[in-house]
Protein backbone atom coordinates (compact mmCIF):
# COMPACT_ATOMS: atom_id res chain seq x y z
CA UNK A 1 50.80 -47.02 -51.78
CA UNK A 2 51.62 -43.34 -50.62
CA UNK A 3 49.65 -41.91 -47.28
CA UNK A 4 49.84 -38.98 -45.74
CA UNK A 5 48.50 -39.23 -42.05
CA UNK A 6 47.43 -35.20 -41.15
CA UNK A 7 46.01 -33.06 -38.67
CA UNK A 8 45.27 -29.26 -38.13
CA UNK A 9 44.84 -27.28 -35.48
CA UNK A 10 42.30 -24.32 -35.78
CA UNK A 11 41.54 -20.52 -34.29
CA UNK A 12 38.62 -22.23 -33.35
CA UNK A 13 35.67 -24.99 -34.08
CA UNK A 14 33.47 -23.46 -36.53
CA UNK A 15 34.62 -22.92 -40.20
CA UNK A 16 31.27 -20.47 -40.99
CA UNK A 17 32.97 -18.36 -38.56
CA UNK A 18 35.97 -17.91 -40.61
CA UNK A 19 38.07 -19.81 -38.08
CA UNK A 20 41.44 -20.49 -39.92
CA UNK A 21 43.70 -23.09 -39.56
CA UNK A 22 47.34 -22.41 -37.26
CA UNK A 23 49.18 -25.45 -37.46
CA UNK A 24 49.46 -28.28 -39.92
CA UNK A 25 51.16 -31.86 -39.49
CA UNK A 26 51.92 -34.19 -41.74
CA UNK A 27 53.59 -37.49 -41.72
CA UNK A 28 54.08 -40.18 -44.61
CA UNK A 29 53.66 -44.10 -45.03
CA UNK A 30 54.64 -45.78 -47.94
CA UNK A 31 53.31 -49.08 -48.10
CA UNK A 32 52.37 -48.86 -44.30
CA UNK A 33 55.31 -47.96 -42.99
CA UNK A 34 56.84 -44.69 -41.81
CA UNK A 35 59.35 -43.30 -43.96
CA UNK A 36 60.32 -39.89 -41.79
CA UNK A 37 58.92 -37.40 -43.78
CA UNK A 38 56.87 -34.97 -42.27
CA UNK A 39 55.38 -31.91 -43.11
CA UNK A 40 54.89 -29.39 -40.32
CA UNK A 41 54.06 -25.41 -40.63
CA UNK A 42 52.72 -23.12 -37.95
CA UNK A 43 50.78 -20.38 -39.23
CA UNK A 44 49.53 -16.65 -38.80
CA UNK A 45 45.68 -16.82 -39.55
CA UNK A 46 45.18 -13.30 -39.68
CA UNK A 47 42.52 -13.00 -36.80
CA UNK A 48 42.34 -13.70 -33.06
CA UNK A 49 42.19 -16.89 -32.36
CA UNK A 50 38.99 -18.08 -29.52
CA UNK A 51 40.29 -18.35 -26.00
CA UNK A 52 38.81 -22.09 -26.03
CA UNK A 53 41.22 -23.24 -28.71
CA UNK A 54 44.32 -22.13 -26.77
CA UNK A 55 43.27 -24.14 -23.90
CA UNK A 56 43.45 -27.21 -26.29
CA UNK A 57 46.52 -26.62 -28.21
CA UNK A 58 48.27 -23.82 -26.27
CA UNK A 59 49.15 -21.89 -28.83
CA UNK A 60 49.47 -18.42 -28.77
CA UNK A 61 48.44 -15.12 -30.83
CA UNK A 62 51.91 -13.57 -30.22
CA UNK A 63 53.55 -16.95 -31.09
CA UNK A 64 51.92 -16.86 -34.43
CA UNK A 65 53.01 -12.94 -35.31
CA UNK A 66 56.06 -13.59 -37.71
CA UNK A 67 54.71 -16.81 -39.16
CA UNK A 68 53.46 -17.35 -42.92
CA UNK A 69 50.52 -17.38 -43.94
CA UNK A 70 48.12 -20.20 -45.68
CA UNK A 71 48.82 -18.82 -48.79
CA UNK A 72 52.40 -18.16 -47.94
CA UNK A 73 53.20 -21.93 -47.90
CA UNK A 74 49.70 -23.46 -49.81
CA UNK A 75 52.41 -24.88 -52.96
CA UNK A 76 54.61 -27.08 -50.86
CA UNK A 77 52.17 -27.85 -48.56
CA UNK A 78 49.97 -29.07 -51.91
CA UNK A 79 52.81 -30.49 -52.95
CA UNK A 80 53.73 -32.27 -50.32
CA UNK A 81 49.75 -33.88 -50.31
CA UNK A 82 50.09 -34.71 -53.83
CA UNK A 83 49.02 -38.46 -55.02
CA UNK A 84 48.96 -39.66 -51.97
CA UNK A 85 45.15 -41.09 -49.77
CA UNK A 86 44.72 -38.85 -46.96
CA UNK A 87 44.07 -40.26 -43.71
CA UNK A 88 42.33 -38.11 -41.10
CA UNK A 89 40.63 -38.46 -37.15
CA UNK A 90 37.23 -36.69 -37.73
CA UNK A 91 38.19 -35.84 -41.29
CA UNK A 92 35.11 -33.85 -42.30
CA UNK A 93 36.26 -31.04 -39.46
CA UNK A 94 40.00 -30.96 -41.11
CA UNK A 95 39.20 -31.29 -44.48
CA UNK A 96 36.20 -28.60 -44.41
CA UNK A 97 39.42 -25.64 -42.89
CA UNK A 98 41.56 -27.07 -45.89
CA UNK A 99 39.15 -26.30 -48.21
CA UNK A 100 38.23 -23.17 -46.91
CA UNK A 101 41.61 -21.79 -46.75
CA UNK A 102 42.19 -23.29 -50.42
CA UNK A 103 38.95 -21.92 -51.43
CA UNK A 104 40.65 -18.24 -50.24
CA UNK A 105 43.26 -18.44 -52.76
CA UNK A 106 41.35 -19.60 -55.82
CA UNK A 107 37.96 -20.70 -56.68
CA UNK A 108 39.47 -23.00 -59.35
CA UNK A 109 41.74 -25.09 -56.94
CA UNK A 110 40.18 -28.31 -56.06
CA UNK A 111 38.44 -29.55 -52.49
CA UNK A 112 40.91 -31.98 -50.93
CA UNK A 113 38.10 -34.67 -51.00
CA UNK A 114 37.63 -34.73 -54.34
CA UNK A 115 41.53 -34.31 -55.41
CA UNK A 116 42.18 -37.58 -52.44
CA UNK A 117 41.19 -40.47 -51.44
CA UNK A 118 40.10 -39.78 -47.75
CA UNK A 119 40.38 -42.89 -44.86
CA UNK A 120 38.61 -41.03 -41.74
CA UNK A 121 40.35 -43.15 -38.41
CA UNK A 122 37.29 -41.86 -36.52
CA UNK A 123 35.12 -43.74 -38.91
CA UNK A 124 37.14 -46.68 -38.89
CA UNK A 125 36.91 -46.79 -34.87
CA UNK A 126 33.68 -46.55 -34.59
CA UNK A 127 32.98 -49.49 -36.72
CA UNK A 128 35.27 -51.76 -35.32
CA UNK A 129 34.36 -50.23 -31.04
CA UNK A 130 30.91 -49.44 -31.78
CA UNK A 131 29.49 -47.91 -28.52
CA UNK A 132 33.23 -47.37 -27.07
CA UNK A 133 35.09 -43.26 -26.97
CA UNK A 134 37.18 -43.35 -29.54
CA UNK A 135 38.74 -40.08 -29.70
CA UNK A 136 43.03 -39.69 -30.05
CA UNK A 137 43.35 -40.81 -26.33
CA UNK A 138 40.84 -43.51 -25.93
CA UNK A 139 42.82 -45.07 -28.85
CA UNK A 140 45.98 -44.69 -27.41
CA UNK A 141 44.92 -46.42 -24.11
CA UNK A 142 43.05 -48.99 -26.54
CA UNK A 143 46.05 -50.20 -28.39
CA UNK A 144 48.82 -48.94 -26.52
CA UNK A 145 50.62 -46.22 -28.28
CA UNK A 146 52.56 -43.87 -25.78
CA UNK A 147 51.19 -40.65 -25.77
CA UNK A 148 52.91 -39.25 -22.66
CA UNK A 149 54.09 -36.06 -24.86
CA UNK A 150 50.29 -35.08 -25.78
CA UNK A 151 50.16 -32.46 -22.99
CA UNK A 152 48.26 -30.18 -25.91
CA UNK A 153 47.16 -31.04 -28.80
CA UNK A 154 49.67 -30.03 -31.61
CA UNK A 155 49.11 -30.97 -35.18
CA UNK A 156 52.76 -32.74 -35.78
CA UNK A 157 52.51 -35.26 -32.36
CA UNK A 158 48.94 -36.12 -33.28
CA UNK A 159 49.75 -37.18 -36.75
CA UNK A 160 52.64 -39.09 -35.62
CA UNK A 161 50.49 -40.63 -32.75
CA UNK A 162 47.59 -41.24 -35.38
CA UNK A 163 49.65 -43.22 -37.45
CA UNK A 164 50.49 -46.19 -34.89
CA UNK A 165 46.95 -45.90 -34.36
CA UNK A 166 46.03 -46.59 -37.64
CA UNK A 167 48.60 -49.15 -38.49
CA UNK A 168 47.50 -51.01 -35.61
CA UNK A 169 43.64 -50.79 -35.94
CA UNK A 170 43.74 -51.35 -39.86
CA UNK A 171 45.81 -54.26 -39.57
CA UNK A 172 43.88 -56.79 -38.62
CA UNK A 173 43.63 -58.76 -35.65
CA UNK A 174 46.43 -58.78 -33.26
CA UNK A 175 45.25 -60.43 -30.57
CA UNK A 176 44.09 -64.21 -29.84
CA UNK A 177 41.49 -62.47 -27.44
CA UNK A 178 39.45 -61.06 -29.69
CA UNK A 179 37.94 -59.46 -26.42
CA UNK A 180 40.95 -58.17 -25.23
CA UNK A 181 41.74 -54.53 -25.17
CA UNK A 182 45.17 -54.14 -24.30
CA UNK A 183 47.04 -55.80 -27.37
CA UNK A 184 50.75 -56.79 -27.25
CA UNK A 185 53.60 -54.13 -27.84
CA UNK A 186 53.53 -52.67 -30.99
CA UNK A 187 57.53 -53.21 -31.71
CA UNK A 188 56.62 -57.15 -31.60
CA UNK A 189 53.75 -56.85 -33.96
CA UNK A 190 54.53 -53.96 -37.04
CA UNK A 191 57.26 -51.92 -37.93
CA UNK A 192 55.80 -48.43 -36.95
CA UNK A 193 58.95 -46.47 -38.15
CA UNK A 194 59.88 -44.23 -34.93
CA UNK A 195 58.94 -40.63 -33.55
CA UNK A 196 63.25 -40.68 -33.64
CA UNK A 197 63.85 -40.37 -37.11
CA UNK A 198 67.38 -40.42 -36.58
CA UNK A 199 66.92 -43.65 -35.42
CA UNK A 200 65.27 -46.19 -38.30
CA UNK A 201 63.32 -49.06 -36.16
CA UNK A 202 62.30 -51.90 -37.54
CA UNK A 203 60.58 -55.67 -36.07
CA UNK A 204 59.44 -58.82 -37.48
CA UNK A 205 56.55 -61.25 -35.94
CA UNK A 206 58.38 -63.34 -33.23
CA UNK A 207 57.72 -66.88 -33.54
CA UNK A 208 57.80 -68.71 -30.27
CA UNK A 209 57.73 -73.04 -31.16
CA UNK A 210 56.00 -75.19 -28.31
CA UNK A 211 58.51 -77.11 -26.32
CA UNK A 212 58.27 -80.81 -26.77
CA UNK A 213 57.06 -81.03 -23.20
CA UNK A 214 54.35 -78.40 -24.16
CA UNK A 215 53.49 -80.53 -27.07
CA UNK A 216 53.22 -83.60 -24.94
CA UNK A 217 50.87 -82.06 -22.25
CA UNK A 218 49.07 -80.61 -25.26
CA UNK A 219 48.02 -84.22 -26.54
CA UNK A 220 47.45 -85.38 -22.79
CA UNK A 221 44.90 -82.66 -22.80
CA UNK A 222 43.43 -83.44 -25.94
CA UNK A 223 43.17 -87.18 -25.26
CA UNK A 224 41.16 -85.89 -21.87
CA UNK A 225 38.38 -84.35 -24.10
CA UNK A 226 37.81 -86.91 -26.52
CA UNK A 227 37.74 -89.66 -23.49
CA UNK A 228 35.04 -87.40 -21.93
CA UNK A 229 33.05 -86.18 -24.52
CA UNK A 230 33.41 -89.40 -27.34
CA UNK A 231 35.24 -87.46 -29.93
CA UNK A 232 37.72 -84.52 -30.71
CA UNK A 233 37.93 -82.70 -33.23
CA UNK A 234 41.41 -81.50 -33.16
CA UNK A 235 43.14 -85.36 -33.08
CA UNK A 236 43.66 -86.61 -36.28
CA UNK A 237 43.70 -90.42 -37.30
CA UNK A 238 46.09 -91.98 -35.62
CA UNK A 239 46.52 -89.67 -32.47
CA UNK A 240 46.61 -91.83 -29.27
């Protein structure tokens, strides 16, 4: 199963006001782990971009002079995309510039969402924290993914950072506290690949076995309950 976890960064918010896209960032899983691929591309949009946006992502007009265009770098970047599901944070917002830039180039290439399968995290978080922010840094806080770098937003970090996310809050539960909301280390739990790709990481589940005093203590306890409330459910025949 090949996924590419992406995320743009824009002139500014509104696509029907020919805002273009500046920055892609691309990272890949392959069967739900990292395999250190990435795609990343800066790019000139060809227009100012709003004064707003730089606040967010801090980057420049004059930074963006001698870069490519969309259309410069649309065949690898298509490439790059190609069979693979597409997972997104807000999709609709990223996938609506992607179109619009592809739609620039030809009217007979293909929307992304109907090319790919599209997984929107947003979505996702919403469904399983309904009534809870669940924007990039809620999440991070949520599930504990370090994002001490993410002084701006930049299109690269965020898909790296999106991808523990994911990992983490498609997985299933990982936590006996179903109520909790900090959730153990993510190097104990998945192997999440790492933002070091010169350096492969990778972790199994650690098993930890109860002690034989543990055990014993255990079956005191249990022995407790039934003697209080007639019965116990978690004795079996033969447990005194």
């Amino acid at each position: 199963m090949r996924q590419i976890v992406l995320d743009t960064e824009t002139t500014g918010l509104e696509v029907s006001q020919d805002h273009r896209i500046i920055e892609i960032g691309c990272v890949e899983l392959i069967n739900r782990k990292l395999t250190g691929r990435r795609y990343h591309q800066y790019l000139n949009p060809m227009r100012k971009i709003d004064e707003g946006a730089i606040a967010v992502h801090g980057i420049t007009n004059e930074f963006l002079d001698d870069k490519p265009t969309f259309e410069a770098i649309s065949g690898g970047f298509l490439e790059f995309l190609n069979d693979s599901e597409l997972v997104i944070h807000n999709a609709p917002f990223d996938i609506s510039f992607l179109n619009h830039e592809l739609s620039k180039l030809s009217s007979d290439i293909m929307p992304l969402d109907l090319s790919h399968e599209i997984t929107d995290t947003l979505m996702l978080a919403k469904q399983k924290h309904p009534g809870q922010r669940n924007n990039l840094d809620a999440l991070c806080k949520r599930y504990n993914v370090d994002n001490s770098q993410r002084d701006f937003h930049g299109a690269l970090l965020d898909a790296e950072i999106l991808a523990d996310i994911y990992l983490l809050m498609s997985g299933g539960q990982v936590s006996l506290d179903i109520s909790a909301t900090v959730l153990a280390k993510t190097d104990d739990l998945y192997d999440l690949g790492s933002r070091d790709h010169d350096n492969e990481r990778t972790s199994t589940l650690r098993v930890i076995r109860a002690s034989e005093d543990e055990v014993r203590l255990h079956m005191k306890r249990l022995r407790s309950i039934k003697q209080e409330a007639g019965c116990c459910i978690w004795l079996q025949k033969g447990d005194h």
